[in-house]
C-alpha atoms as a PDB file:
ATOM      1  CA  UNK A   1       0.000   0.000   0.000  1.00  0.00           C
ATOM      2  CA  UNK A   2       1.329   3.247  -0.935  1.00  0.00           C
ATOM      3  CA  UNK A   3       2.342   5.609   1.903  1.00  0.00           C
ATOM      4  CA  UNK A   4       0.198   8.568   2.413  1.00  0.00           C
ATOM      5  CA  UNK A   5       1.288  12.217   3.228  1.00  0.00           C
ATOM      6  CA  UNK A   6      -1.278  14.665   4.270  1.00  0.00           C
ATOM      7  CA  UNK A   7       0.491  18.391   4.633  1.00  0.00           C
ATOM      8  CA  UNK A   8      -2.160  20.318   6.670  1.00  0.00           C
ATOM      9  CA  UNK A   9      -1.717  24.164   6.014  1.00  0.00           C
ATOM     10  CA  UNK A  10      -3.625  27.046   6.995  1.00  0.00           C
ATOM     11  CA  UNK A  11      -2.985  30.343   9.246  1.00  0.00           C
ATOM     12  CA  UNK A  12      -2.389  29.833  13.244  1.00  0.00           C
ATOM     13  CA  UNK A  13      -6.355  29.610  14.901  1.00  0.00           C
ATOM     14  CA  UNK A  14      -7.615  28.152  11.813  1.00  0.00           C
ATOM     15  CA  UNK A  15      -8.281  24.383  13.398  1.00  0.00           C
ATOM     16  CA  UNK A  16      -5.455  22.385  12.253  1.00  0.00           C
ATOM     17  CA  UNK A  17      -4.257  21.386  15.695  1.00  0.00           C
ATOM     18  CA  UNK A  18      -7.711  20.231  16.474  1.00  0.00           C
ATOM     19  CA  UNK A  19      -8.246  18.702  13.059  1.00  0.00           C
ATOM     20  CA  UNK A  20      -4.932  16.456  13.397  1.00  0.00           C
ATOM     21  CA  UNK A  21      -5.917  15.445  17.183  1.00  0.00           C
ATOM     22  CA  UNK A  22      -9.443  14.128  16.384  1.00  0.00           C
ATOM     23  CA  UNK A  23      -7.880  12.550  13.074  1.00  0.00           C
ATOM     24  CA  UNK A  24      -5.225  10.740  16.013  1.00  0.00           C
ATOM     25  CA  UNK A  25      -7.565   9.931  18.531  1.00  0.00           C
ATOM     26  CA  UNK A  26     -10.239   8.530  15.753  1.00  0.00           C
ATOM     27  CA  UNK A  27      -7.755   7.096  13.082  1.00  0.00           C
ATOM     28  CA  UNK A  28      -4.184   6.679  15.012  1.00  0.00           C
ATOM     29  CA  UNK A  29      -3.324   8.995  12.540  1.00  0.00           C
ATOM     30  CA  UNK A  30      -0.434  10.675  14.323  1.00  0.00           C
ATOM     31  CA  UNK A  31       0.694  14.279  13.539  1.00  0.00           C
ATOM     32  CA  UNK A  32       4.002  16.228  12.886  1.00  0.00           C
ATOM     33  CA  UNK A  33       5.349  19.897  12.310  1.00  0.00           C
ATOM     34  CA  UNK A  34       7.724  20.412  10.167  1.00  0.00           C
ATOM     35  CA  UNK A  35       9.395  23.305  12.058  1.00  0.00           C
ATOM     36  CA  UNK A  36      10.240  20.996  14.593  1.00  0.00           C
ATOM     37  CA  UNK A  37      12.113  18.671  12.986  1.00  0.00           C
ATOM     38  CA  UNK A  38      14.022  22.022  11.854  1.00  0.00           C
ATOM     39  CA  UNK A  39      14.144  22.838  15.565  1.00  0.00           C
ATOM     40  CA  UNK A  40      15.491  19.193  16.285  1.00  0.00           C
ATOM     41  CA  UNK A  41      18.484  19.061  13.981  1.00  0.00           C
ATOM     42  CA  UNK A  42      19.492  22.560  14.851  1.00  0.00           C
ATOM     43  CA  UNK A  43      21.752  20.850  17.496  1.00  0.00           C
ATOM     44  CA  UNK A  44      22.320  24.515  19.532  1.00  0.00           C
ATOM     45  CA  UNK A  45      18.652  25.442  19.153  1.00  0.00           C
ATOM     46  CA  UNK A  46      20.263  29.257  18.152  1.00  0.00           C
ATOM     47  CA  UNK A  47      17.397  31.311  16.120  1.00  0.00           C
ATOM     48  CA  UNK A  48      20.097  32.320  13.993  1.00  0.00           C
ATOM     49  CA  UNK A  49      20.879  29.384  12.438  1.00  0.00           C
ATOM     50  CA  UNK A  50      17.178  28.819  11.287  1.00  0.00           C
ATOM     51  CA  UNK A  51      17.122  32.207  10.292  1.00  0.00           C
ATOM     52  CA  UNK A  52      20.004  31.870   7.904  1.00  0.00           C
ATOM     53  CA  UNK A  53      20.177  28.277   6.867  1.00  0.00           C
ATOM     54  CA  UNK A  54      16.532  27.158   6.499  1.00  0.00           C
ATOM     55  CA  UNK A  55      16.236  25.788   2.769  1.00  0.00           C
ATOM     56  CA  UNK A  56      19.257  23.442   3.504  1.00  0.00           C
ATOM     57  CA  UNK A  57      17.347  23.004   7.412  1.00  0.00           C
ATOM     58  CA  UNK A  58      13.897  22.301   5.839  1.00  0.00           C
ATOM     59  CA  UNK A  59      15.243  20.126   2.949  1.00  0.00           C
ATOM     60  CA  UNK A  60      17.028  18.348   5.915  1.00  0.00           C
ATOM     61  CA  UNK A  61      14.095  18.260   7.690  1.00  0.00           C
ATOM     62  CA  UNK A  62      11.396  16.969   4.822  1.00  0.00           C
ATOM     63  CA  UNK A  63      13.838  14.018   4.405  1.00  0.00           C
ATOM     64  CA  UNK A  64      13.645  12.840   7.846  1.00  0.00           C
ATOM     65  CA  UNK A  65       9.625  13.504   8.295  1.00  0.00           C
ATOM     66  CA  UNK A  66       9.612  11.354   4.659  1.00  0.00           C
ATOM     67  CA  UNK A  67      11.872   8.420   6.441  1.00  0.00           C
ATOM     68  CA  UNK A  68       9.559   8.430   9.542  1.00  0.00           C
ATOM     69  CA  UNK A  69       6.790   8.108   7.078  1.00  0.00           C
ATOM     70  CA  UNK A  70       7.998   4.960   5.798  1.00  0.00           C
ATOM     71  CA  UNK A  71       8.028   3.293   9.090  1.00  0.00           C
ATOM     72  CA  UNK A  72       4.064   4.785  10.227  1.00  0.00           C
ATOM     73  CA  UNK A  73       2.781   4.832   6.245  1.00  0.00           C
ATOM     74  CA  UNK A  74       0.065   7.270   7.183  1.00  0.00           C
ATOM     75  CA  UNK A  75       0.582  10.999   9.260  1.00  0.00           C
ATOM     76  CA  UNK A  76      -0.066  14.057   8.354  1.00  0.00           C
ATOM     77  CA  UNK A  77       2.155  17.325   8.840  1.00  0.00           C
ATOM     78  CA  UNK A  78       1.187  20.304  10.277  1.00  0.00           C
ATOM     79  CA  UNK A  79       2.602  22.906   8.386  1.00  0.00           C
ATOM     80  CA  UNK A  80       2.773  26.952   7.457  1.00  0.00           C
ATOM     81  CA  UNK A  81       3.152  27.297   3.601  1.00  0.00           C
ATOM     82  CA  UNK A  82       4.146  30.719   4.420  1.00  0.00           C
ATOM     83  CA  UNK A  83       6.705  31.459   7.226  1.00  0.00           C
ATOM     84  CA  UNK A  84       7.976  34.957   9.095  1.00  0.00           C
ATOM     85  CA  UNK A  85      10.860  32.764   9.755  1.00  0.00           C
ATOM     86  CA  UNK A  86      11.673  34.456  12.772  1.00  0.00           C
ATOM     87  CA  UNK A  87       8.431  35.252  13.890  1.00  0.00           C
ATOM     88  CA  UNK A  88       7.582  31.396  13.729  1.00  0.00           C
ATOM     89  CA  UNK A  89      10.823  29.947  14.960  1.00  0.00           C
ATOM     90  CA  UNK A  90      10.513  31.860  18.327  1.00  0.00           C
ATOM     91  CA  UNK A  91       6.514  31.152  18.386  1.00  0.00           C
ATOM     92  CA  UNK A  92       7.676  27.387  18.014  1.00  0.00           C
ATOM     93  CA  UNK A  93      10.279  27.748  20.848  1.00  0.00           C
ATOM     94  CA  UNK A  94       7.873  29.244  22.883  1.00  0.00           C
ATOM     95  CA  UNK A  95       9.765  32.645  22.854  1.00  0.00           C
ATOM     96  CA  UNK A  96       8.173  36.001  23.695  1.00  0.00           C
ATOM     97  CA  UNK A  97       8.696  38.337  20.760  1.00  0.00           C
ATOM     98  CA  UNK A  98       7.311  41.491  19.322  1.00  0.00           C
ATOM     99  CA  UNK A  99       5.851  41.025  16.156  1.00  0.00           C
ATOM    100  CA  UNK A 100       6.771  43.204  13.513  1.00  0.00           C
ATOM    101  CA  UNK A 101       3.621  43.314  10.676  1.00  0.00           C
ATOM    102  CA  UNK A 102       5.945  44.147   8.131  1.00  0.00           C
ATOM    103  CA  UNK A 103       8.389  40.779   8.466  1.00  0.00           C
ATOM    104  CA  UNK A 104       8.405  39.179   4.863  1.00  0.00           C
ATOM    105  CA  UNK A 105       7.010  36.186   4.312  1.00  0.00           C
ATOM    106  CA  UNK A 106       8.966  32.937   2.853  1.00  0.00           C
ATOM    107  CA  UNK A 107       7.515  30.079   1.542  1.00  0.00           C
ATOM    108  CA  UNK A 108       7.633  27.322   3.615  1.00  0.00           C
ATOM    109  CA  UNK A 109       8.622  24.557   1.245  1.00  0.00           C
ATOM    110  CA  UNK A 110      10.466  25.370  -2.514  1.00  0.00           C
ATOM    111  CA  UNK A 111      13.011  25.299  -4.436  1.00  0.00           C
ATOM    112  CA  UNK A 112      15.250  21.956  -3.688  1.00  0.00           C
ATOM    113  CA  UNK A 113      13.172  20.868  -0.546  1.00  0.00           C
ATOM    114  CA  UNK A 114      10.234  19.545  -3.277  1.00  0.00           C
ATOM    115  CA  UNK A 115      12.412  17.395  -4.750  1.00  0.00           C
ATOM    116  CA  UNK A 116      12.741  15.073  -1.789  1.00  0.00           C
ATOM    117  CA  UNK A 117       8.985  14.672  -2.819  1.00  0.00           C
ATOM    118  CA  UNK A 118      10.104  12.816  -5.833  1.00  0.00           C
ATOM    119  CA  UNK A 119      12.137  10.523  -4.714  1.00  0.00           C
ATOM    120  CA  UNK A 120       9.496   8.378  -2.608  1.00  0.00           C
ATOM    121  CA  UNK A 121       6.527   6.401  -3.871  1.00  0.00           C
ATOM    122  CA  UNK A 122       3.428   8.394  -1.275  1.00  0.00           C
ATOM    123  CA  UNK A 123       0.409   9.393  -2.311  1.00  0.00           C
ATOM    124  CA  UNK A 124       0.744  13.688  -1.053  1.00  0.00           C
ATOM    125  CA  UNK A 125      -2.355  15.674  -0.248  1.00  0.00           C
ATOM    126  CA  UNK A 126      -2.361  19.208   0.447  1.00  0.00           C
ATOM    127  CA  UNK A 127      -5.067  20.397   2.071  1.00  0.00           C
ATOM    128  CA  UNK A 128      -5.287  24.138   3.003  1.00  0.00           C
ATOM    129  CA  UNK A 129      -7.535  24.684   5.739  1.00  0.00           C
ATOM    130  CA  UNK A 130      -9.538  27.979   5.439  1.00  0.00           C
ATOM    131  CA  UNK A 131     -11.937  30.541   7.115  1.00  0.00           C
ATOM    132  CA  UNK A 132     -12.549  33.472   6.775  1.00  0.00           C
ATOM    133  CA  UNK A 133      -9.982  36.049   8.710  1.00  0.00           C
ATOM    134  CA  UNK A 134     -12.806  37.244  11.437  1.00  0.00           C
ATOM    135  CA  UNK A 135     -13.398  33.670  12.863  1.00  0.00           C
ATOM    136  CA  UNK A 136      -9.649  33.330  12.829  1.00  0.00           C
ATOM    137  CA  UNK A 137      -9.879  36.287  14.863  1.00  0.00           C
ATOM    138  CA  UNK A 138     -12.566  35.301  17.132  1.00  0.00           C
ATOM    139  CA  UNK A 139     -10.828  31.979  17.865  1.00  0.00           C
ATOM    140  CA  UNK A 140      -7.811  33.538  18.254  1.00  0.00           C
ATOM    141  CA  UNK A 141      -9.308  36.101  21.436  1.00  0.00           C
ATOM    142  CA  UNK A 142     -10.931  32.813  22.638  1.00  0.00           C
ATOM    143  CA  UNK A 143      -8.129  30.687  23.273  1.00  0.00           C
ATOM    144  CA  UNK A 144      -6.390  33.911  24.604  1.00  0.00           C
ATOM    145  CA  UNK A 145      -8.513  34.171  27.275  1.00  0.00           C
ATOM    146  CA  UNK A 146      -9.066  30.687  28.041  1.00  0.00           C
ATOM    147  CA  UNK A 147      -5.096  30.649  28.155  1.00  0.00           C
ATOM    148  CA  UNK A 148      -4.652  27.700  25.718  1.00  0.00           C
ATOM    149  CA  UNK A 149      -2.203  29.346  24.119  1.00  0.00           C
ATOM    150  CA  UNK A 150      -0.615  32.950  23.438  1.00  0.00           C
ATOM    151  CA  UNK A 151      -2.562  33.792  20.201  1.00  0.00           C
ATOM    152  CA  UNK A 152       0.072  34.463  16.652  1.00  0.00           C
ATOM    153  CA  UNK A 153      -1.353  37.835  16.647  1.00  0.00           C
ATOM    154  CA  UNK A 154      -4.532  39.839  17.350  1.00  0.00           C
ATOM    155  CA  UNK A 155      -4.255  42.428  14.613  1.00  0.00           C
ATOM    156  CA  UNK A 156      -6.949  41.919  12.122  1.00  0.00           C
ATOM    157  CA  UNK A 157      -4.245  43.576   9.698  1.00  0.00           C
ATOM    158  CA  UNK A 158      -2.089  40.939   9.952  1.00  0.00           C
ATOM    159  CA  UNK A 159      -4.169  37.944  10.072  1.00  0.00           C
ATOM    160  CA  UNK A 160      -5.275  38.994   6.396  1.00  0.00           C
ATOM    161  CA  UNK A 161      -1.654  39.113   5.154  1.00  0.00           C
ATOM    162  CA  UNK A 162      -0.997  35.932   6.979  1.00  0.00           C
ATOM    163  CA  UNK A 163      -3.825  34.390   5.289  1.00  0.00           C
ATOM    164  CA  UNK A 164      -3.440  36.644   1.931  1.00  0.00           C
ATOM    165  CA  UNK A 165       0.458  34.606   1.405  1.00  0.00           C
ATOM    166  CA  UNK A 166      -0.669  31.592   3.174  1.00  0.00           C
ATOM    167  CA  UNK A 167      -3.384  31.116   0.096  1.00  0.00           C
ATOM    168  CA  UNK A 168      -0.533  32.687  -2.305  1.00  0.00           C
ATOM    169  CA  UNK A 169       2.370  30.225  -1.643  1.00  0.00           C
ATOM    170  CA  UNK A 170      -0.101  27.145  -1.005  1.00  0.00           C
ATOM    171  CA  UNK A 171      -1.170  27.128  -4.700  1.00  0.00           C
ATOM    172  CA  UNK A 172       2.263  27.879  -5.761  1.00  0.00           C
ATOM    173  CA  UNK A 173       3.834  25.445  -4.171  1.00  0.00           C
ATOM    174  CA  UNK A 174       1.268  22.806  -5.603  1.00  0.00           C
ATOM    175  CA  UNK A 175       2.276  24.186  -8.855  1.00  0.00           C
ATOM    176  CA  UNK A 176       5.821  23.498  -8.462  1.00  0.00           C
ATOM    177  CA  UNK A 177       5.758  20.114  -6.734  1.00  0.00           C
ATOM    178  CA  UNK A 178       3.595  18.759  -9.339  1.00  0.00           C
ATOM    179  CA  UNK A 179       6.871  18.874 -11.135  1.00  0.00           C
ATOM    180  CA  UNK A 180       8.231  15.888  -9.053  1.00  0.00           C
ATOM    181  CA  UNK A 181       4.789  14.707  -7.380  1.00  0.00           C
ATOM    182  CA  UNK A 182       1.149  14.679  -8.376  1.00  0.00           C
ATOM    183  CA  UNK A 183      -0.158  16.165  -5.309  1.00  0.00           C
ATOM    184  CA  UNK A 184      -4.120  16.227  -4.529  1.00  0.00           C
ATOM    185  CA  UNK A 185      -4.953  19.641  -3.613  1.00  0.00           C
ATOM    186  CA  UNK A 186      -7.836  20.917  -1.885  1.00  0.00           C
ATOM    187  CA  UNK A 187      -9.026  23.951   0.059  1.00  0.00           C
ATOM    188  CA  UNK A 188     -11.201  22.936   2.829  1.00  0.00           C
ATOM    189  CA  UNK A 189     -13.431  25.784   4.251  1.00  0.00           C
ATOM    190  CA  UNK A 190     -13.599  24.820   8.540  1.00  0.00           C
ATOM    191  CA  UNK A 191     -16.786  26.342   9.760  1.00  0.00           C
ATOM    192  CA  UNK A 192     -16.665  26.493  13.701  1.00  0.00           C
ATOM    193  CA  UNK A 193     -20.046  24.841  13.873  1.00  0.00           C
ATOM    194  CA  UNK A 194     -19.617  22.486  11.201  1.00  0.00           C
ATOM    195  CA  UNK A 195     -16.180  20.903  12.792  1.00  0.00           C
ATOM    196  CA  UNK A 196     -17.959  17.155  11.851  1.00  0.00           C
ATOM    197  CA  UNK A 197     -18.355  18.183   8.114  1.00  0.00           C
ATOM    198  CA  UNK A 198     -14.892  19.157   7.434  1.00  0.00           C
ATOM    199  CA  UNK A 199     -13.464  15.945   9.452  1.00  0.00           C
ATOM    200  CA  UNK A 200     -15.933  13.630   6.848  1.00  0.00           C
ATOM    201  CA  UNK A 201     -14.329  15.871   4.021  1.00  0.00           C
ATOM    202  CA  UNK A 202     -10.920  15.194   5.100  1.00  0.00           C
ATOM    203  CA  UNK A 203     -11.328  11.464   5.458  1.00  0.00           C
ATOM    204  CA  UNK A 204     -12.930  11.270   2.007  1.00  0.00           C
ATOM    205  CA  UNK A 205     -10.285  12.739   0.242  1.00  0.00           C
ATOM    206  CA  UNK A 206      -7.435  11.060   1.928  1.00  0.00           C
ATOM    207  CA  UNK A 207      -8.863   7.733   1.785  1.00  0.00           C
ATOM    208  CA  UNK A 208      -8.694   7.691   5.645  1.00  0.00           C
ATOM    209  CA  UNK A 209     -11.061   4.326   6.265  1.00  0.00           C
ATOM    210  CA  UNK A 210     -13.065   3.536   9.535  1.00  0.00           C
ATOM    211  CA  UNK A 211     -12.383   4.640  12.449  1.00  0.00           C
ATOM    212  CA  UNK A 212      -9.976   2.426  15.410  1.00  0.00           C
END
């Protein structure tokens, strides 16, 4: 049976976290994030080194995630298509910082890092989870002040350019892996009230099967 790859994109708040538990507690479908594998292999754990090195970091990284793949045959991959680098690498290390709006964003994945993609049989879907930025919002205040977690950012400025490049680099990044891959891509809309209907969406197009 061929290996299957689900890369799970979307903005922080949009419900990929929760998506990827409920797909692991239903399916044993476990769950990783790229950035840290990045985070693992940087051996000092110094922001600057992710900073500067993170195409030969993230092609470093894919390769592992792809190996571990071999061994479970099924996971899927939490993952930001587009990256503030540094922004991101301290929110994944759990480090306060000031966010600057005006960071550039990076694509997550290009250039040499899809061409790992090529060199393993797997089926790949890429699924970018969407909703609209005022939910994102809303979810994002919510958690705050439940304290689940310190919210990526509560400026309604810059959760539209997160999810403005997050759309942007999603399909472009389809476009180019298609080159080595022949990735199914979807956009899934997650609706807070329709949580079940975007799970049954999910397992359709991945070819999940029954539940454990």
């Amino acid at each position: 049976m061929t290996n299957k790859l689900i890369l799970m994109g979307g903005i922080s708040a949009v419900g990929k976290s929760e998506i990827c538990k409920h797909l692991e507690s239903s399916y044993n479908i476990k769950n990783r994030r790229l950035h840290n594998y990045v985070i693992n292999i940087t051996k000092e754990r110094r922001i600057e080194n992710m900073l500067t090195m993170w195409d030969e970091l993230s092609q470093e990284a894919m390769r592992i995630m792809l190996r571990d793949l071999e061994r479970e045959k099924t996971f899927t991959c939490d993952i930001h298509f587009a990256v503030q680098t540094q922004f991101d690498t301290m929110y994944a290390l759990r480090r306060d910082i000031v966010e600057d709006i005006n960071e550039p964003y990076t694509k997550g994945i290009e250039g040499d890092v899809l061409k790992v993609f090529g060199l393993y049989e797997l089926s790949l879907y890429m699924l970018l989870i969407h909703t609209i930025p005022e939910e994102i919002l809303m979810r994002r205040i919510r958690d705050s002040e439940k304290g689940i977690k310190k919210p990526r950012s509560l400026s309604p400025e810059s959760i539209r350019k997160e999810d403005f490049y997050e759309t942007k680099y999603f399909h472009e990044i389809a476009e180019s892996l298609a080159k080595y891959t022949h990735p199914n891509v979807h956009v899934i809309n997650n609706i807070n009230d329709r949580f079940d209907r975007t799970i049954e969406q999910i397992v359709s197009i991945c070819g999940l099967g029954d539940k454990q």
